[in-house]
Protein backbone atom coordinates (compact mmCIF):
# COMPACT_ATOMS: atom_id res chain seq x y z
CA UNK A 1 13.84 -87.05 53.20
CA UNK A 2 11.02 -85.27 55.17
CA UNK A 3 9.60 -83.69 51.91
CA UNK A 4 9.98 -86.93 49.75
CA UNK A 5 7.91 -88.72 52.66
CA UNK A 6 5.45 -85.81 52.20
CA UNK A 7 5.25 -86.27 48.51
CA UNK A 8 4.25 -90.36 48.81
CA UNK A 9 1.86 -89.08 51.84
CA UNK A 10 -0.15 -87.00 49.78
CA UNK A 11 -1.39 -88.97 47.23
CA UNK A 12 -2.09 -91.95 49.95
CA UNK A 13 -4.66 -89.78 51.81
CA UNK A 14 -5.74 -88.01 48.69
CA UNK A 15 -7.24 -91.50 47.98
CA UNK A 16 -8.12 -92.32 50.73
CA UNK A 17 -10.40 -89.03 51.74
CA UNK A 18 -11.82 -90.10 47.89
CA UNK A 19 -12.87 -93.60 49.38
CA UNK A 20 -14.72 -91.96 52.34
CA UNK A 21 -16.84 -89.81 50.39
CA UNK A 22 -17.78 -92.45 48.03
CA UNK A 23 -18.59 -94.69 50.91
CA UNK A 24 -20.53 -92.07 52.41
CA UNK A 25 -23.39 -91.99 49.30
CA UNK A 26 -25.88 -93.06 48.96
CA UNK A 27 -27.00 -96.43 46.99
CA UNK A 28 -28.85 -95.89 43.93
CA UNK A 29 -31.18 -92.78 42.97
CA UNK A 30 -32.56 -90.19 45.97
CA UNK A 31 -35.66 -91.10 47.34
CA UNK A 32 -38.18 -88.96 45.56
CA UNK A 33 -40.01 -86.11 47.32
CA UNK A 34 -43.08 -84.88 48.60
CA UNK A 35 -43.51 -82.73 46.30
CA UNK A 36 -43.03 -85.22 43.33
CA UNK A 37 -45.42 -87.73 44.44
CA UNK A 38 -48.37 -88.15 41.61
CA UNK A 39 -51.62 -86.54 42.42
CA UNK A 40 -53.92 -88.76 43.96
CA UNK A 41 -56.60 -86.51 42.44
CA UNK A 42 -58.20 -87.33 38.88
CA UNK A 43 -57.68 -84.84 36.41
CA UNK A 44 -60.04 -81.79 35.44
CA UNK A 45 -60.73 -81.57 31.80
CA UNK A 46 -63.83 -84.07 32.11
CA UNK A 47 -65.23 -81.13 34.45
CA UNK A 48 -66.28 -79.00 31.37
CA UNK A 49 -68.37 -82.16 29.37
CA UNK A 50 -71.71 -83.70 30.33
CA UNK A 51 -71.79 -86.81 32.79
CA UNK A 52 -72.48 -89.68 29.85
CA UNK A 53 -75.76 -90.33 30.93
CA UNK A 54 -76.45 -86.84 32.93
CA UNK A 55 -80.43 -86.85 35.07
CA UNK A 56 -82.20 -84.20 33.38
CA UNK A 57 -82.67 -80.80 35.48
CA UNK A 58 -85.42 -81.03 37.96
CA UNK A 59 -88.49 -78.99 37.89
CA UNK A 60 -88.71 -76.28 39.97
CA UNK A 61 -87.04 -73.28 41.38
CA UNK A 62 -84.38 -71.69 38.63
CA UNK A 63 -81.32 -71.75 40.76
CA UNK A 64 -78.74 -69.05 40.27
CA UNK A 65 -75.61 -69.95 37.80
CA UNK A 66 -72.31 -71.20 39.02
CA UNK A 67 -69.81 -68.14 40.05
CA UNK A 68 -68.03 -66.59 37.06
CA UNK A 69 -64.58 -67.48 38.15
CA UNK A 70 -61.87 -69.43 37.12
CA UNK A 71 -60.01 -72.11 39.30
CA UNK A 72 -56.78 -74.03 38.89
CA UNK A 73 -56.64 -77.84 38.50
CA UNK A 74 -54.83 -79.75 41.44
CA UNK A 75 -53.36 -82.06 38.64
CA UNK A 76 -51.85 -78.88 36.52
CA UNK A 77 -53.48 -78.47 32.84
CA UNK A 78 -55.85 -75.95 31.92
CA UNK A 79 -57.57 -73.85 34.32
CA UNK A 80 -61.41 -74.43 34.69
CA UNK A 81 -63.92 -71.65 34.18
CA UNK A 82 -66.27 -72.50 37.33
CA UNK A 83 -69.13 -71.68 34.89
CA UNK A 84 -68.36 -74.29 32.33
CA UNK A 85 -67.94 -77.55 34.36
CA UNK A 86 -71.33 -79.45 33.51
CA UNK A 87 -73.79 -80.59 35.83
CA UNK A 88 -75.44 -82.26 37.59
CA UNK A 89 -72.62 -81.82 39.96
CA UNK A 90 -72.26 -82.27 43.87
CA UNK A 91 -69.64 -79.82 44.67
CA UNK A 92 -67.22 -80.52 47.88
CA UNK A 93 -65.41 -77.24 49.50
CA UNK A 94 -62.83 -78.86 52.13
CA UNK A 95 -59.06 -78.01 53.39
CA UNK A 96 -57.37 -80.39 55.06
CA UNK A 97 -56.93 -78.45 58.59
CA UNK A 98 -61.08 -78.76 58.72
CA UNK A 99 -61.53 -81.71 61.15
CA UNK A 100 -65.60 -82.00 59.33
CA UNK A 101 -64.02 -82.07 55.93
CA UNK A 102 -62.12 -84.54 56.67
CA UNK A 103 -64.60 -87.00 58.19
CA UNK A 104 -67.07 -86.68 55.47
CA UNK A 105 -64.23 -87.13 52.52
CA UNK A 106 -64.73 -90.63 52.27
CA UNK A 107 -68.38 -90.60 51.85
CA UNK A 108 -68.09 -88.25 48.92
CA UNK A 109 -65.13 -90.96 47.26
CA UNK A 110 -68.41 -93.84 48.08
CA UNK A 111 -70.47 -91.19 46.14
CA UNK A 112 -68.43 -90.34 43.11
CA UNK A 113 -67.85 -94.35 42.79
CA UNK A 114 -71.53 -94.83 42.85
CA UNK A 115 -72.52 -91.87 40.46
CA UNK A 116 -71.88 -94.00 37.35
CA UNK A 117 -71.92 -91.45 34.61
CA UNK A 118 -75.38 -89.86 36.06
CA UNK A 119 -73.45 -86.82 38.03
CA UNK A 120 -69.99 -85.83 38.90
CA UNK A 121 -68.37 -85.06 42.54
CA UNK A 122 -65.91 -82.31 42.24
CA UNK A 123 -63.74 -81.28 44.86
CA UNK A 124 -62.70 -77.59 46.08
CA UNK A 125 -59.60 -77.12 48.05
CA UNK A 126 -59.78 -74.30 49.73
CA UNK A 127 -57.35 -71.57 51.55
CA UNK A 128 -55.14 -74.92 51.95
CA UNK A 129 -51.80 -76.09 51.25
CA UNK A 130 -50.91 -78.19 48.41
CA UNK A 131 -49.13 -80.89 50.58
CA UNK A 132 -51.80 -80.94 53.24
CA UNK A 133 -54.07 -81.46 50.36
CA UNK A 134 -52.02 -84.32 48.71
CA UNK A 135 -51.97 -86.27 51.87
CA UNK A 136 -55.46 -86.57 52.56
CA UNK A 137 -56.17 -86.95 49.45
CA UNK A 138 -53.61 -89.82 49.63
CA UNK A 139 -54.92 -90.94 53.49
CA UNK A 140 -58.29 -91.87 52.33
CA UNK A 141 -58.07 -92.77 48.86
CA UNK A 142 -59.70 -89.65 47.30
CA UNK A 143 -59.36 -89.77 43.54
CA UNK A 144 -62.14 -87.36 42.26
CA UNK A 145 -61.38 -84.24 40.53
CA UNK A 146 -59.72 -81.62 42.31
CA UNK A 147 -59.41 -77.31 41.79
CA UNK A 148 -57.48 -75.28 43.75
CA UNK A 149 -58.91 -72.30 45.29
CA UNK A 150 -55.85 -70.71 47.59
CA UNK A 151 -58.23 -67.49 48.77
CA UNK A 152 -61.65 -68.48 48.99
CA UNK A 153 -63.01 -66.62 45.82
CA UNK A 154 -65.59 -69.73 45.32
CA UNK A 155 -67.25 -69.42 48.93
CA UNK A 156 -67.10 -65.49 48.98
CA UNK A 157 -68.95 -65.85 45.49
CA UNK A 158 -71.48 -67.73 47.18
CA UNK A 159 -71.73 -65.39 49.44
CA UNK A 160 -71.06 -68.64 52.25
CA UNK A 161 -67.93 -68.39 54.78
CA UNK A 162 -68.81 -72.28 56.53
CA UNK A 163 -65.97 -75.46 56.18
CA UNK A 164 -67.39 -77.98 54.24
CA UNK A 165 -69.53 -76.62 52.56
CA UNK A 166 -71.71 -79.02 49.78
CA UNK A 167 -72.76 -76.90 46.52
CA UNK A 168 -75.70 -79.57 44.36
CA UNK A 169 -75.73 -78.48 40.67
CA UNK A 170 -78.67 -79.11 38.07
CA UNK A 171 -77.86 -80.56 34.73
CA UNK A 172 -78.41 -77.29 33.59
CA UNK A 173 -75.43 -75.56 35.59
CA UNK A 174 -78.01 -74.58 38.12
CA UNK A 175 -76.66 -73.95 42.09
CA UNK A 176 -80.17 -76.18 43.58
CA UNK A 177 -78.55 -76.44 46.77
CA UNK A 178 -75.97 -75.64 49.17
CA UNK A 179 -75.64 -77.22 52.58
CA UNK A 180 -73.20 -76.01 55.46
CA UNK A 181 -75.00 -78.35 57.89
CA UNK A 182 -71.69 -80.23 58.62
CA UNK A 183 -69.85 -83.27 58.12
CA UNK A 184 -71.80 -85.12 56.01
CA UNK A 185 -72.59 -89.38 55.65
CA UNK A 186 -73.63 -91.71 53.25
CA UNK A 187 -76.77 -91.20 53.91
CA UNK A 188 -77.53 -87.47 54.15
CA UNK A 189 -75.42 -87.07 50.65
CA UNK A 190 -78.02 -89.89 49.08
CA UNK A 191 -80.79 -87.63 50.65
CA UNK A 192 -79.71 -84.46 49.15
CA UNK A 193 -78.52 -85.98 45.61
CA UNK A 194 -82.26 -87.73 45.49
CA UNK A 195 -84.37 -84.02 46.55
CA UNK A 196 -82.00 -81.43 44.49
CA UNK A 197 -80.88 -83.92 41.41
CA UNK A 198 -83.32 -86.17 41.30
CA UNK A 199 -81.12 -89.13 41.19
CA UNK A 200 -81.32 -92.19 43.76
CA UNK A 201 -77.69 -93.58 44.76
């Protein structure tokens, strides 16, 4: 009798252990994760052709050539040869555990929405991770190109060790300026774009 009980038992909480776990999970498809979130970022192939209508180089001092290295894309694609992208350029060098870099992001977004095909902003993340990176970018609406430099071979090709750090290049692919001064504004970028490119913003 015992073991006939035991038999009809069985199956009962068999079922019923099944009805828990299915109760227990979750509605519909996970949530998606960090780490699948699309880039905020714009992608990097652009980098290596001319801004449509691209200011002419400026008269004056040479300039040395952009560093002979080659830096991932935050988007994924092809790696960019540094030398290749096509100026004129403001460069941005930022990580998003640099309280400066931070505060001056948005001013270079303002400045890469008011270039309008005359000059490109490019972003550097440097010695950063990528979901630091992706939030920031995310935080203040940062859609500019983005490479990925996880040492600092861009800065120590510079020979310049300073968070942010600003790098103005000719149409010619000429470094005119760099600028460690800071956090940057509106302002002192439209200063520095108008003396070392030549273009008013």
């Amino acid at each position: 009798m015992t073991r006939r009980l035991a038999y009809l038992l069985v199956p009962l909480l068999l079922a019923a252990a099944g009805c828990t776990a299915t109760a227990e999970e979750p509605a519909g498809p996970a949530p998606a994760t960090r780490a699948e979130r699309p880039s905020p970022f714009a992608d990097c192939a652009p980098l290596t052709v001319a801004p449509a209508s691209a200011a002419p180089a400026p008269t004056g001092a040479a300039g040395v050539a952009l560093p002979d290295l080659t830096l991932n894309c935050f988007t994924g694609g092809a790696p960019v040869r540094v030398r290749d992208v096509k100026g004129p350029a403001v460069i941005n060098v930022w990580a998003s555990w640099c309280a400066p870099c931070r505060k001056e992001l948005p001013a270079f977004q303002r400045l890469s929405e008011r270039a309008d095909g005359r000059f490109q902003v490019i972003g550097v993340n440097s010695r950063d991770s990528r979901g630091g990176a992706q939030s920031i970018g995310e935080d203040f609406g940062v859609g500019f190109p983005m490479l990925v430099d996880q040492g600092d071979a861009f800065q120590r090709a510079l020979e310049r060790n300073a968070f942010p750090l600003t790098v103005l290049v000719d149409a010619d692919g000429r470094i005119r300026h760099v600028d460690a001064t800071g956090a940057l504004d509106d302002d002192r970028l439209a200063k520095l774009v108008r003396t070392h490119l030549g273009v008013t913003v």
